[in-house]
N, C-alpha and C. Protein backbone atom coordinates (compact mmCIF):
# COMPACT_ATOMS: atom_id res chain seq x y z
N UNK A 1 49.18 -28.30 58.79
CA UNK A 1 50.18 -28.12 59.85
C UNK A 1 50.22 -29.37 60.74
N UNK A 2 51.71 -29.95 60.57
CA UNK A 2 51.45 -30.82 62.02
C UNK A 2 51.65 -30.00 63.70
N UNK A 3 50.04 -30.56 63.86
CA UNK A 3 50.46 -29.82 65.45
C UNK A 3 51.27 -30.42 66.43
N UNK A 4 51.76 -31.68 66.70
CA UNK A 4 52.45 -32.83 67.18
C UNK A 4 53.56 -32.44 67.16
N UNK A 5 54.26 -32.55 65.58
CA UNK A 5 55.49 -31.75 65.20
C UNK A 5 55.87 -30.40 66.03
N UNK A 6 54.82 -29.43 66.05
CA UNK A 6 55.01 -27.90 66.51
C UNK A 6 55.29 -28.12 67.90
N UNK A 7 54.34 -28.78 68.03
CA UNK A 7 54.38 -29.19 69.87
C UNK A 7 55.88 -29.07 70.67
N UNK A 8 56.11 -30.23 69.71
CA UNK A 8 57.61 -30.86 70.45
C UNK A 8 58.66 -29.64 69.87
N UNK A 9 58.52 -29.05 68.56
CA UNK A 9 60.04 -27.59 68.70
C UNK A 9 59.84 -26.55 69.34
N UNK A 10 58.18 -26.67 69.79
CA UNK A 10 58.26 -25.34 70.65
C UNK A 10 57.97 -25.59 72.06
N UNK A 11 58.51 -26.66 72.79
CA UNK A 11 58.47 -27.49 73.97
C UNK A 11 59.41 -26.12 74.82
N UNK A 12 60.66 -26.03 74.29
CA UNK A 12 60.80 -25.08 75.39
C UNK A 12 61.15 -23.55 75.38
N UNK A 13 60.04 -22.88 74.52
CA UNK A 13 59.88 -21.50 73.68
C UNK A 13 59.36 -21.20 74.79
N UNK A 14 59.86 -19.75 74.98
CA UNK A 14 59.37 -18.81 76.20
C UNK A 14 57.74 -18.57 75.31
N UNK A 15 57.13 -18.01 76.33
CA UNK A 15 55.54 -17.21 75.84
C UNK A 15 55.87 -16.02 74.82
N UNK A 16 56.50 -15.65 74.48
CA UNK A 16 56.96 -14.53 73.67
C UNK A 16 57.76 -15.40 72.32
N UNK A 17 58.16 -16.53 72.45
CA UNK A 17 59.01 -16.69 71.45
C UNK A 17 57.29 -17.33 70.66
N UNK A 18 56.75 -18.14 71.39
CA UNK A 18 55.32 -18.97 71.31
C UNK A 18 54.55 -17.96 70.46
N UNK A 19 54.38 -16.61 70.94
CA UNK A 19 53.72 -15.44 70.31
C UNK A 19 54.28 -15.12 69.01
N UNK A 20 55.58 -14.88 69.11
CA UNK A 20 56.19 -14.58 67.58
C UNK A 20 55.90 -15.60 66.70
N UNK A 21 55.90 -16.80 67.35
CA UNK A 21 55.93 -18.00 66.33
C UNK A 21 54.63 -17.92 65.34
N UNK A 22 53.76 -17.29 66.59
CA UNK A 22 52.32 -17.64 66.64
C UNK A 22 51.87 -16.63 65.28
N UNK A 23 51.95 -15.15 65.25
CA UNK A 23 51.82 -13.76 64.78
C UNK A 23 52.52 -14.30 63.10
N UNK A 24 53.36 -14.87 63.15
CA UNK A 24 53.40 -15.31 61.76
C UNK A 24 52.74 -16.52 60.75
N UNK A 25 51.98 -17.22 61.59
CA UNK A 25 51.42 -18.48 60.90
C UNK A 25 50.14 -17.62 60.57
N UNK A 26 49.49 -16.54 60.42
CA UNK A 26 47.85 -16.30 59.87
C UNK A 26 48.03 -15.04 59.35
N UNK A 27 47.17 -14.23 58.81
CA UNK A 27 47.04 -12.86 58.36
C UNK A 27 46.27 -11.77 59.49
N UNK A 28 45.73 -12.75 60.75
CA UNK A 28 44.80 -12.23 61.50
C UNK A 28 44.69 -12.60 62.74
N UNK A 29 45.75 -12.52 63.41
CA UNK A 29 45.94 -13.08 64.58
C UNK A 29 45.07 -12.10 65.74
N UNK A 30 44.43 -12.53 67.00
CA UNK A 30 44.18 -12.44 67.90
C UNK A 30 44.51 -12.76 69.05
N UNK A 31 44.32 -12.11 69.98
CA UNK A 31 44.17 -12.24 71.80
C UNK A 31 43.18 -11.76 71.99
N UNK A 32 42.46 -13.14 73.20
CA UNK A 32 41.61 -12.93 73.50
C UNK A 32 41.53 -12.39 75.09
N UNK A 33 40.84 -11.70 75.39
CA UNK A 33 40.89 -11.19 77.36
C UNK A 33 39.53 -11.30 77.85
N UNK A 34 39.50 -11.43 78.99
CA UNK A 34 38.39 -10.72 79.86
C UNK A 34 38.87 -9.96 80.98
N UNK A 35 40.36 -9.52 80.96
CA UNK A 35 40.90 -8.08 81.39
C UNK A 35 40.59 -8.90 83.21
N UNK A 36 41.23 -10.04 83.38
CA UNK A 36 40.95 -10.48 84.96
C UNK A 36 42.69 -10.74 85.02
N UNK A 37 42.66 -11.48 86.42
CA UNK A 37 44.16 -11.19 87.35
C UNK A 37 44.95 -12.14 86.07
N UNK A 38 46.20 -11.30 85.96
CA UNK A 38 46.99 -11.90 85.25
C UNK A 38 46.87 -11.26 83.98
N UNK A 39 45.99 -11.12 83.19
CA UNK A 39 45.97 -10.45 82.04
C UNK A 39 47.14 -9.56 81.35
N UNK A 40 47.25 -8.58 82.17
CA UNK A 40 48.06 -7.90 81.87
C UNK A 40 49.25 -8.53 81.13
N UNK A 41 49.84 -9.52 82.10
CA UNK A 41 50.89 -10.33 81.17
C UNK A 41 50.57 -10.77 80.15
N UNK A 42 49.96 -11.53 79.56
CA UNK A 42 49.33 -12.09 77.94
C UNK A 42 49.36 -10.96 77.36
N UNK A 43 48.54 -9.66 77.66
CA UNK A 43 48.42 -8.80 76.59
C UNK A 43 49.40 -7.90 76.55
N UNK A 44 50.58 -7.56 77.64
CA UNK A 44 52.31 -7.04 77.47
C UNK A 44 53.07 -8.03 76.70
N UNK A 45 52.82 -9.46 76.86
CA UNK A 45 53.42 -9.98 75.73
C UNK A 45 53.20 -9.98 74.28
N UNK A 46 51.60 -10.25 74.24
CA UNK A 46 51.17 -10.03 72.75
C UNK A 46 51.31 -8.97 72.03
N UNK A 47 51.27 -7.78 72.58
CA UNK A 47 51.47 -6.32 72.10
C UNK A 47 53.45 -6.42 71.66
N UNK A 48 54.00 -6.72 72.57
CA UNK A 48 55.79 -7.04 72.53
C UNK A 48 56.21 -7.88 71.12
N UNK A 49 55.04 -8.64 70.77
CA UNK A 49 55.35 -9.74 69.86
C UNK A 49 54.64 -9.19 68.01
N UNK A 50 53.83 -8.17 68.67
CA UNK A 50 53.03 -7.85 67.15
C UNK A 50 51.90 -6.54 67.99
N UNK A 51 52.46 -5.13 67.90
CA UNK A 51 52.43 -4.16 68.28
C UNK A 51 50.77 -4.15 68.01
N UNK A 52 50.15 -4.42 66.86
CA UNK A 52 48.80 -3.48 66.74
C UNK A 52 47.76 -5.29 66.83
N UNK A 53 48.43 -5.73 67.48
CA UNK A 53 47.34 -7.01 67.38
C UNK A 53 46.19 -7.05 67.80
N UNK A 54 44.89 -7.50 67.11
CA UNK A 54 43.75 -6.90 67.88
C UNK A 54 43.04 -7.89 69.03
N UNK A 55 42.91 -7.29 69.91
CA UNK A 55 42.15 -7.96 71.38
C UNK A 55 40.86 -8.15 71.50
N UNK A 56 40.52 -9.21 71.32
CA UNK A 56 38.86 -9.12 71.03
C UNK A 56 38.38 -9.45 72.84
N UNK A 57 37.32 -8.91 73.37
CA UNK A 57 37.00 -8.89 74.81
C UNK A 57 35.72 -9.11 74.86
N UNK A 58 35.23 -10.22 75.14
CA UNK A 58 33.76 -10.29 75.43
C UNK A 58 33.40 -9.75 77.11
N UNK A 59 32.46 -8.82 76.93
CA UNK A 59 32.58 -7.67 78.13
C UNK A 59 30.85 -8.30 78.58
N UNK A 60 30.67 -9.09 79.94
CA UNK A 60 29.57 -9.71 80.00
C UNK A 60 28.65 -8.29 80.34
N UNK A 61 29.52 -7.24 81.02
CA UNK A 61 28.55 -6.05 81.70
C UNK A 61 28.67 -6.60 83.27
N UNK A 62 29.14 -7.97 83.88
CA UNK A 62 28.85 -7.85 84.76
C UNK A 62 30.71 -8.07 85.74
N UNK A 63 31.05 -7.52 85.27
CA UNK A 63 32.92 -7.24 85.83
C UNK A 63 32.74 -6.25 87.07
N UNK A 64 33.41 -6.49 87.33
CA UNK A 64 33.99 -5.75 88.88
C UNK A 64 34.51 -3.81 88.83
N UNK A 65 34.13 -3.27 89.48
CA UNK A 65 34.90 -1.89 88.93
C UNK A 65 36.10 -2.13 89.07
N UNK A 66 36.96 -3.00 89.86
CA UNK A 66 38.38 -3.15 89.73
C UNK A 66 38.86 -2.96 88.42
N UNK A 67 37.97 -4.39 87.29
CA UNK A 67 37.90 -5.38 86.53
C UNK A 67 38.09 -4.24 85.39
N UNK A 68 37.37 -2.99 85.56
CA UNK A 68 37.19 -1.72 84.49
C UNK A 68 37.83 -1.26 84.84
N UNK A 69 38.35 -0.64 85.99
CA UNK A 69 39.59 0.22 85.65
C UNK A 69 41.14 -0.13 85.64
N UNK A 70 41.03 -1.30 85.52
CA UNK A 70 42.99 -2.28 85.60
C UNK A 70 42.35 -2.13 83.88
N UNK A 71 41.16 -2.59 83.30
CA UNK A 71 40.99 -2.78 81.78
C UNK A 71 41.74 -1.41 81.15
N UNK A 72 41.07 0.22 81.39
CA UNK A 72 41.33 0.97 80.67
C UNK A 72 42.39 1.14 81.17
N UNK A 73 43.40 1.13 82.52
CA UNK A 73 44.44 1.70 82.27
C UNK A 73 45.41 0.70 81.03
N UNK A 74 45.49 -0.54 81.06
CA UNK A 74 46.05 -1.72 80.16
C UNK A 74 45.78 -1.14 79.15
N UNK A 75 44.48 -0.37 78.67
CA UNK A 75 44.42 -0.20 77.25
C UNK A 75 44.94 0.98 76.75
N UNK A 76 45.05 2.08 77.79
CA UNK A 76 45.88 3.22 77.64
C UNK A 76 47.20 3.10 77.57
N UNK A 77 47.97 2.47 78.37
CA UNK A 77 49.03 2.33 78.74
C UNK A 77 49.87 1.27 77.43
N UNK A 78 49.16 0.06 76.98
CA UNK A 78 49.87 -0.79 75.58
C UNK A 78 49.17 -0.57 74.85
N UNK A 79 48.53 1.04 74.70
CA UNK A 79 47.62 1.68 73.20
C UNK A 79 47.14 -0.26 72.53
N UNK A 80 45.90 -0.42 73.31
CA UNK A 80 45.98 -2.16 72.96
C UNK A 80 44.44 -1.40 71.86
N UNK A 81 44.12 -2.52 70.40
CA UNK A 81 43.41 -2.43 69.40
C UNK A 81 42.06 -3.47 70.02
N UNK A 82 41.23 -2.88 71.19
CA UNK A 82 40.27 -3.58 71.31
C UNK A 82 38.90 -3.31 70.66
N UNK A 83 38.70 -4.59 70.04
CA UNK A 83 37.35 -5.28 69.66
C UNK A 83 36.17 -5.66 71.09
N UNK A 84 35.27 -4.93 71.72
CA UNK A 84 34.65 -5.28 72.67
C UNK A 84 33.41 -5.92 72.39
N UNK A 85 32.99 -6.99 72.54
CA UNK A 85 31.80 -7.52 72.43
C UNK A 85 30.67 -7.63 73.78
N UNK A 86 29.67 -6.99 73.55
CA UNK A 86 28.38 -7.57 74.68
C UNK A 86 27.44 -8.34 73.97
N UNK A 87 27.16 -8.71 75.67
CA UNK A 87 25.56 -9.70 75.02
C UNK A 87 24.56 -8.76 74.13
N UNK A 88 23.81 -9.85 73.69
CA UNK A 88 22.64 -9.04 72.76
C UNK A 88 21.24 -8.48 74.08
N UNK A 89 21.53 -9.39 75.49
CA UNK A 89 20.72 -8.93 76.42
C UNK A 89 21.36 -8.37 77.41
N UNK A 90 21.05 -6.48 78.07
CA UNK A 90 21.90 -6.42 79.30
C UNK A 90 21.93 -6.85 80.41
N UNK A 91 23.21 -6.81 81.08
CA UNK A 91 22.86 -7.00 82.68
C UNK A 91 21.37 -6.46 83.39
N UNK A 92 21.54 -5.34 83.10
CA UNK A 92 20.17 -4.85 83.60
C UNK A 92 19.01 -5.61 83.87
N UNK A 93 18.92 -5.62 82.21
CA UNK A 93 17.33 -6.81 81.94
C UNK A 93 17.41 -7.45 82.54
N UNK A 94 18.63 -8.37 81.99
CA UNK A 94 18.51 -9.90 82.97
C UNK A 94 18.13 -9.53 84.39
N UNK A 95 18.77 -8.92 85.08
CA UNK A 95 18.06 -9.14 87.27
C UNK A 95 17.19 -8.70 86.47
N UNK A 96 16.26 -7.82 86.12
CA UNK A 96 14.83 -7.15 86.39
C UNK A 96 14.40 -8.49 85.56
N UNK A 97 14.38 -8.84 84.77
CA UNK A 97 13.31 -9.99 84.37
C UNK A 97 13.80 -11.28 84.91
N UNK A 98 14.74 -11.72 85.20
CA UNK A 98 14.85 -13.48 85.52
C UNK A 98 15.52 -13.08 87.18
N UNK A 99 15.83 -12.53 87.77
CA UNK A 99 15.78 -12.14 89.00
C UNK A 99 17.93 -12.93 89.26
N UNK A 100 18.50 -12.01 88.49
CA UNK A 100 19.65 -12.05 88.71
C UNK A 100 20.58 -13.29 88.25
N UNK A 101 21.97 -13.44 88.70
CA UNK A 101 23.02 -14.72 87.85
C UNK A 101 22.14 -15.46 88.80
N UNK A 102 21.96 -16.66 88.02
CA UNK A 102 21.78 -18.36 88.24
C UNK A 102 23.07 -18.66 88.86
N UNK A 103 22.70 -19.76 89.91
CA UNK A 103 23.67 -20.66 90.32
C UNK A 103 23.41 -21.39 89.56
N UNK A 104 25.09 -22.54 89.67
CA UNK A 104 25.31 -23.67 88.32
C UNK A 104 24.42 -24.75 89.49
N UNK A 105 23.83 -24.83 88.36
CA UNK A 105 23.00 -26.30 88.54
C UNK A 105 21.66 -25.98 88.12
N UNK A 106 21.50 -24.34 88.43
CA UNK A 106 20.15 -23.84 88.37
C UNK A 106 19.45 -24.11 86.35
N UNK A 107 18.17 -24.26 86.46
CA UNK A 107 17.39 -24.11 85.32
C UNK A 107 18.01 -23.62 84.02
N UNK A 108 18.60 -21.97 84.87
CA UNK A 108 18.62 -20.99 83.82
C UNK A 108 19.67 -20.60 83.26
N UNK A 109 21.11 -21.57 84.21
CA UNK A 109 22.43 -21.16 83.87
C UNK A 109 23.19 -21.08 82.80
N UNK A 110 22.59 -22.46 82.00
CA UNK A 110 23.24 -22.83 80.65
C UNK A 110 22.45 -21.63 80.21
N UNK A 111 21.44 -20.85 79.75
CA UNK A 111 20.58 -20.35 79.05
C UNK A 111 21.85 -18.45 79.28
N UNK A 112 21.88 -18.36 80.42
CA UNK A 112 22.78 -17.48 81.06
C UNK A 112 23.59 -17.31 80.53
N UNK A 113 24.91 -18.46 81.03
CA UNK A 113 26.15 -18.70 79.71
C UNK A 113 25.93 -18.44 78.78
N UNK A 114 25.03 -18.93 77.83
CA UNK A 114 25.39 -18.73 76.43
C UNK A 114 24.66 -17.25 76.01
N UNK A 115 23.83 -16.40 76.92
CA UNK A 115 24.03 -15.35 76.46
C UNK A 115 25.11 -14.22 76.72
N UNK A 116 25.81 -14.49 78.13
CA UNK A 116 26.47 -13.99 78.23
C UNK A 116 28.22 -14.06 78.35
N UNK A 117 28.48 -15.04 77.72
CA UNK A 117 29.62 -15.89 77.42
C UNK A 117 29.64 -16.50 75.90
N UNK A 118 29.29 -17.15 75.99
CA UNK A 118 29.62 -17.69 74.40
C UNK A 118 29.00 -17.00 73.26
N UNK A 119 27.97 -16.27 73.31
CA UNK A 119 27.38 -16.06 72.03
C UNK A 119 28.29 -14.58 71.94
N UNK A 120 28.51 -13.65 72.80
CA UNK A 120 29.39 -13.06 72.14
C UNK A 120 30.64 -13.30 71.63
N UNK A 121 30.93 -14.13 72.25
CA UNK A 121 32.46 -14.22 72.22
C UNK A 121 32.84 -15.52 70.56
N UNK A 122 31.38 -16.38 70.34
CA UNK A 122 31.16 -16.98 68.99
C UNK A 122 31.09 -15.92 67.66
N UNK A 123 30.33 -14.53 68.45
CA UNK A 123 30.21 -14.13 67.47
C UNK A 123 31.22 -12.93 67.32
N UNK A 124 32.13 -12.43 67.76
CA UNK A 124 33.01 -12.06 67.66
C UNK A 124 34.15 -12.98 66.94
N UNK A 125 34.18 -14.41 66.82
CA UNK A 125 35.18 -14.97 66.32
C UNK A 125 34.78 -14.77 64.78
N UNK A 126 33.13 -14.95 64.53
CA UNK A 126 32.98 -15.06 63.36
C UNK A 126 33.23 -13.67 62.46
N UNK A 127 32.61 -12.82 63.25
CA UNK A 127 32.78 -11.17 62.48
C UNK A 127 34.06 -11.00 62.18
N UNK A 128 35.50 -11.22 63.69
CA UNK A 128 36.50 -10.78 63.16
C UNK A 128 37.34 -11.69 62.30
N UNK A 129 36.97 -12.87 62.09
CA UNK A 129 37.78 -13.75 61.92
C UNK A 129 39.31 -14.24 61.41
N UNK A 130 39.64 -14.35 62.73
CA UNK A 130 40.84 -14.89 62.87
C UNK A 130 41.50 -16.43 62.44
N UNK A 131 42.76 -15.93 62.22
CA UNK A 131 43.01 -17.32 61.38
C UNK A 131 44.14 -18.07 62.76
N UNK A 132 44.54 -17.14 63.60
CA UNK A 132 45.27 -17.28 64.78
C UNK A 132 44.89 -16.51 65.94
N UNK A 133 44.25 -17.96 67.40
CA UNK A 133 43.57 -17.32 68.15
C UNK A 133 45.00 -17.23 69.27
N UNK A 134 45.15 -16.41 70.33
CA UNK A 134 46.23 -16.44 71.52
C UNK A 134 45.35 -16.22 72.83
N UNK A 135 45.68 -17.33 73.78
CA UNK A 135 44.67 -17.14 74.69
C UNK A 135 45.79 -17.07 75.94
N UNK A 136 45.31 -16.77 77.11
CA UNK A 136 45.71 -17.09 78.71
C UNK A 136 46.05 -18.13 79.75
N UNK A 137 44.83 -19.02 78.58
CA UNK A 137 44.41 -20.46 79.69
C UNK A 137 45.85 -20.85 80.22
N UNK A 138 45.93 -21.43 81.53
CA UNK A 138 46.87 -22.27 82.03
C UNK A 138 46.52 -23.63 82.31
N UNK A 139 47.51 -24.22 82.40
CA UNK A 139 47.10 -26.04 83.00
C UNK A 139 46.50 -25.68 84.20
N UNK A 140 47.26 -25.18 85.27
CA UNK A 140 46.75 -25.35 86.79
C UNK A 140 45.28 -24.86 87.31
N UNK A 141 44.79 -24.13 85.84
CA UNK A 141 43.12 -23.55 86.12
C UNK A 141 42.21 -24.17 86.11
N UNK A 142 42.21 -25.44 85.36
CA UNK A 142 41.23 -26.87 85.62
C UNK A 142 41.57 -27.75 85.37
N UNK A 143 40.80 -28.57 85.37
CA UNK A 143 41.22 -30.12 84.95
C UNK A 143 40.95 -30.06 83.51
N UNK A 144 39.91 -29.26 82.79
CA UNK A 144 40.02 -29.69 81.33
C UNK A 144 41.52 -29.22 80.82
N UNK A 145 42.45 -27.85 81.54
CA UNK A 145 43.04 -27.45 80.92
C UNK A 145 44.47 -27.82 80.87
N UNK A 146 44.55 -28.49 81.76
CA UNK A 146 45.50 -29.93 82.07
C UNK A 146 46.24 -30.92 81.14
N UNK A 147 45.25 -31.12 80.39
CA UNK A 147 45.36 -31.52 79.19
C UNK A 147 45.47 -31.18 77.65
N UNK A 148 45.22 -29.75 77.83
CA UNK A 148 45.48 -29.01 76.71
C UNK A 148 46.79 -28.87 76.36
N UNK A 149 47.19 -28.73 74.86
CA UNK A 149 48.36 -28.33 74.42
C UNK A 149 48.44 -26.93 74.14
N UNK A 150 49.95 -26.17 73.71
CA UNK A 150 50.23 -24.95 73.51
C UNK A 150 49.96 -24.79 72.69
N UNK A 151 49.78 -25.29 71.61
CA UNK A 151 49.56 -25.57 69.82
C UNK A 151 48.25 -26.13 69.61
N UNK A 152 47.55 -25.81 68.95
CA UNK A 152 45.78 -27.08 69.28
C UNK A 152 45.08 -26.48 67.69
N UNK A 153 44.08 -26.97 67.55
CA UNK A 153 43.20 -26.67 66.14
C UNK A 153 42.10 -26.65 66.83
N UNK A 154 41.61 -25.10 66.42
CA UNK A 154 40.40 -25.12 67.17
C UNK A 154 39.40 -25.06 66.04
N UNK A 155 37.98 -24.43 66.26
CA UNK A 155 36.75 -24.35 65.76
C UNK A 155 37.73 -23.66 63.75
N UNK A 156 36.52 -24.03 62.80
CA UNK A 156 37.26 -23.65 61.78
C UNK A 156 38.59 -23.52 61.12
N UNK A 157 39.09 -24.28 62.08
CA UNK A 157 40.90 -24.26 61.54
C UNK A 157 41.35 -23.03 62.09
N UNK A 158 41.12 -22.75 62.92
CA UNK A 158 41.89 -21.78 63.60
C UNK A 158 43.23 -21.95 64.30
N UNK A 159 44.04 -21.82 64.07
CA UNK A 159 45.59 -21.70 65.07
C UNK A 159 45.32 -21.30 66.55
N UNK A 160 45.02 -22.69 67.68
CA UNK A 160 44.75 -21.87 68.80
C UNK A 160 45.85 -22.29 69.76
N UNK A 161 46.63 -21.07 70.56
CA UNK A 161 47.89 -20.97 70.71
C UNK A 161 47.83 -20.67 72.36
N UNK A 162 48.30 -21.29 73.56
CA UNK A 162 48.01 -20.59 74.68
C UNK A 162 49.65 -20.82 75.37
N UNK A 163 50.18 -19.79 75.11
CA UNK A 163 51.58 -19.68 74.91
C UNK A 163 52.25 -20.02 76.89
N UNK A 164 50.96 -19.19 77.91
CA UNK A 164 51.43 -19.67 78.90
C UNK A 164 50.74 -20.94 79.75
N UNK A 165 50.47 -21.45 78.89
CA UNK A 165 49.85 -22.88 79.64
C UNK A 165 50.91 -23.41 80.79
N UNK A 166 51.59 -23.81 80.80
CA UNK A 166 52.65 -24.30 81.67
C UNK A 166 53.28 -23.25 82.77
N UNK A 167 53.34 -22.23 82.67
CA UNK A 167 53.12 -21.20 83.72
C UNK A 167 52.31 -21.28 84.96
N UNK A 168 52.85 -21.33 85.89
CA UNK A 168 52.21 -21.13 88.05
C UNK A 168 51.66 -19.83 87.91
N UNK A 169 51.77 -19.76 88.89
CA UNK A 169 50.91 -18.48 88.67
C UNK A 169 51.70 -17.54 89.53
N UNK A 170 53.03 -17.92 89.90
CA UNK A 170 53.86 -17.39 90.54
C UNK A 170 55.01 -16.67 90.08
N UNK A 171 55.26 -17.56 88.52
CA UNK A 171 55.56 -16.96 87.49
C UNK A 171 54.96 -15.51 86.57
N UNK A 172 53.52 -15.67 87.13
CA UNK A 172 52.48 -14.35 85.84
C UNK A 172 52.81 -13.44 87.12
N UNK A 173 53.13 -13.46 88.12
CA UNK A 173 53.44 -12.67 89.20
C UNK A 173 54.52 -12.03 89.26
N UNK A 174 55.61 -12.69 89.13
CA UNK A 174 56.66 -12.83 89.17
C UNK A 174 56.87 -11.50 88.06
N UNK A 175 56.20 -11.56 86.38
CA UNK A 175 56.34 -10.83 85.28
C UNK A 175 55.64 -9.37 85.54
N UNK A 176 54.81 -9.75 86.54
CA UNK A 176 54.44 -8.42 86.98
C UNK A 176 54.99 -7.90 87.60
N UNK A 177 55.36 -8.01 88.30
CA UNK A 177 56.34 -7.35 89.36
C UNK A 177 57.50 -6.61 88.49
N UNK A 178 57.83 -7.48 87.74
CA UNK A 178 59.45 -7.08 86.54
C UNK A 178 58.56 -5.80 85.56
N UNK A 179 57.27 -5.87 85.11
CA UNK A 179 56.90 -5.02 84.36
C UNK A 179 56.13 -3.63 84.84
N UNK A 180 55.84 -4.21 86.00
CA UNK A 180 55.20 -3.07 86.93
C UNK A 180 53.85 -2.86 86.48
N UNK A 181 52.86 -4.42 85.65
CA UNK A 181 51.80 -4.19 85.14
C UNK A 181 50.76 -3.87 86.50
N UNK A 182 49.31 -3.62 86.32
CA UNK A 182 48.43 -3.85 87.58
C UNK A 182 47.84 -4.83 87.19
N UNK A 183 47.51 -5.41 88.55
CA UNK A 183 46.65 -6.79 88.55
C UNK A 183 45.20 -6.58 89.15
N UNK A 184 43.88 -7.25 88.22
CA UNK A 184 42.61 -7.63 89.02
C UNK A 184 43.00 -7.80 90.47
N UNK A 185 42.37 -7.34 91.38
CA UNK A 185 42.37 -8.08 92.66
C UNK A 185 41.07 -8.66 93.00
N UNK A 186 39.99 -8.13 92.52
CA UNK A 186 38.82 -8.19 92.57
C UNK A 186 37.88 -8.60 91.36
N UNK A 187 38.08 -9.87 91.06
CA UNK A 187 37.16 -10.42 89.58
C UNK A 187 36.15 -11.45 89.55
N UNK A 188 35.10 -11.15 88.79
CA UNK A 188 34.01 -12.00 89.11
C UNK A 188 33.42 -13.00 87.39
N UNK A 189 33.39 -13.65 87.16
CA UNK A 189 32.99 -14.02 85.95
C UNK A 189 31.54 -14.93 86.30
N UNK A 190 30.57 -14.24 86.11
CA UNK A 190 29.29 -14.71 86.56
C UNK A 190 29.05 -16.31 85.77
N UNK A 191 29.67 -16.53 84.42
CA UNK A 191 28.97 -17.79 84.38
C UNK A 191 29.53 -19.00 84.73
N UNK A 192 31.09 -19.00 85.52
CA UNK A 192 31.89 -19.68 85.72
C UNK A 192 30.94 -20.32 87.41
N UNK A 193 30.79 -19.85 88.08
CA UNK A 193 30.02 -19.91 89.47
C UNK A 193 31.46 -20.63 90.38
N UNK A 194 32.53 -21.38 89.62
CA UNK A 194 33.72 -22.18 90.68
C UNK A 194 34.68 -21.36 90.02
N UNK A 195 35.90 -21.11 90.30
CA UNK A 195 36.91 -20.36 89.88
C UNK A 195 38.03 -21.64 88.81
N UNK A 196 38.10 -22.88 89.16
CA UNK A 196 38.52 -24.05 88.63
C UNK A 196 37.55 -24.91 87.98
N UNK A 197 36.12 -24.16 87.05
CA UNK A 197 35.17 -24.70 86.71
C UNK A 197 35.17 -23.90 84.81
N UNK A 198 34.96 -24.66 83.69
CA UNK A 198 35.07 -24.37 82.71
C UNK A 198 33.98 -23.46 82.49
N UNK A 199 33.46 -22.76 81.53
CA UNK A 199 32.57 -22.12 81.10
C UNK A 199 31.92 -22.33 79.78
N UNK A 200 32.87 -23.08 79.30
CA UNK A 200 32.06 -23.70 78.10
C UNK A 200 32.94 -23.09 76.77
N UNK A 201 33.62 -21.79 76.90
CA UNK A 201 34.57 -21.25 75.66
C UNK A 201 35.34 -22.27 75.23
N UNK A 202 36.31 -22.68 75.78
CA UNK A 202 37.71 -23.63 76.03
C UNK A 202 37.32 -25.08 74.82
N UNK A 203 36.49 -25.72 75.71
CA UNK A 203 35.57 -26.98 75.22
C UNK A 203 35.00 -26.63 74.32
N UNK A 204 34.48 -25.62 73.79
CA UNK A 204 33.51 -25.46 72.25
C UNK A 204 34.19 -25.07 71.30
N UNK A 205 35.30 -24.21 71.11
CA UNK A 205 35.93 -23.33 70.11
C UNK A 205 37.23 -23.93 70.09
């Protein structure tokens, strides 16, 4: 596939046209969530674009009760096909043995992250494996993501597709309001520690 080529005809494809485009290039397309503000839109579109698509969710255990109940009503409400992944260690353990989340910088953070961020969410790519990933990311969420394209090749040749990159966030607002989805108000992603700080998914996969 040229991704260069794709780039530039789907320069000015709504997120839904991006999705359809997307739902036909693999046998196994995905969306990925962690069910935080905004969500709702990605996964009302992805469901709009390919009804039984499956949502894979790496669930750290340590989300917000907001964070759980905006999740199940979303999943009741767009009957969504979720795949949930946890760490192989719980929240629990972790405070009782290492004495709670690390701040970034701390010893234990990278060690943190990757149990509770990447290794599920690696190993969820591998079990379900997808040949087309659909993600959330936007430009305005960091500086790595700034530079990302809508179209990209990720880990294994995967089709990785982030249909609203170019989207404010006034816009994912804006779709809520028109759809009457609910939004996180209250979300915490323990290994991120800055809200405009990568976590390490984005950059590895």
């Amino acid at each position: 596939m040229d991704i260069s080529k794709v780039n530039k005809e789907l320069a000015d494809a709504t997120p839904l046209e991006i999705i359809e485009w997307a739902v036909k290039q693999g046998s196994n397309p995905i969306v990925s969530t962690h069910f935080g503000p905004f969500e709702a839109v990605v996964l009302h579109t992805a469901v709009a674009a390919k009804k039984d698509i499956t949502v894979v969710w790496a669930d750290s255990g340590y989300n917000t009760r907001d964070t759980y109940v905006v999740a199940e009503k979303l999943i009741r409400s767009l009957e969504l096909d979720v795949q949930v992944y946890t760490p192989k260690i719980t929240a629990a353990r972790w405070d009782n043995a290492f004495g709670g989340v690390p701040d970034v910088g701390e010893d234990r953070h990278v060690e943190f992250t990757e149990n509770f961020k990447l290794e599920p969410f690696t190993r969820a790519m591998k079990e379900v494996a997808p040949d087309v990933w659909i993600t959330g990311v936007r430009a305005e969420q960091t500086e790595f993501r700034k530079n990302m394209e809508v179209i990209s090749q990720g880990a294994d040749g995967v089709i990785k597709v982030a249909p609203f990159l170019h989207w404010k966030e006034a816009d994912m607002q804006n779709y809520l309001n028109e759809h009457d989805l609910p939004n996180v108000q209250s979300y915490f992603d323990p290994t991120k520690g800055l809200s405009n700080r990568e976590c390490g998914l984005h950059t590895q996969l």
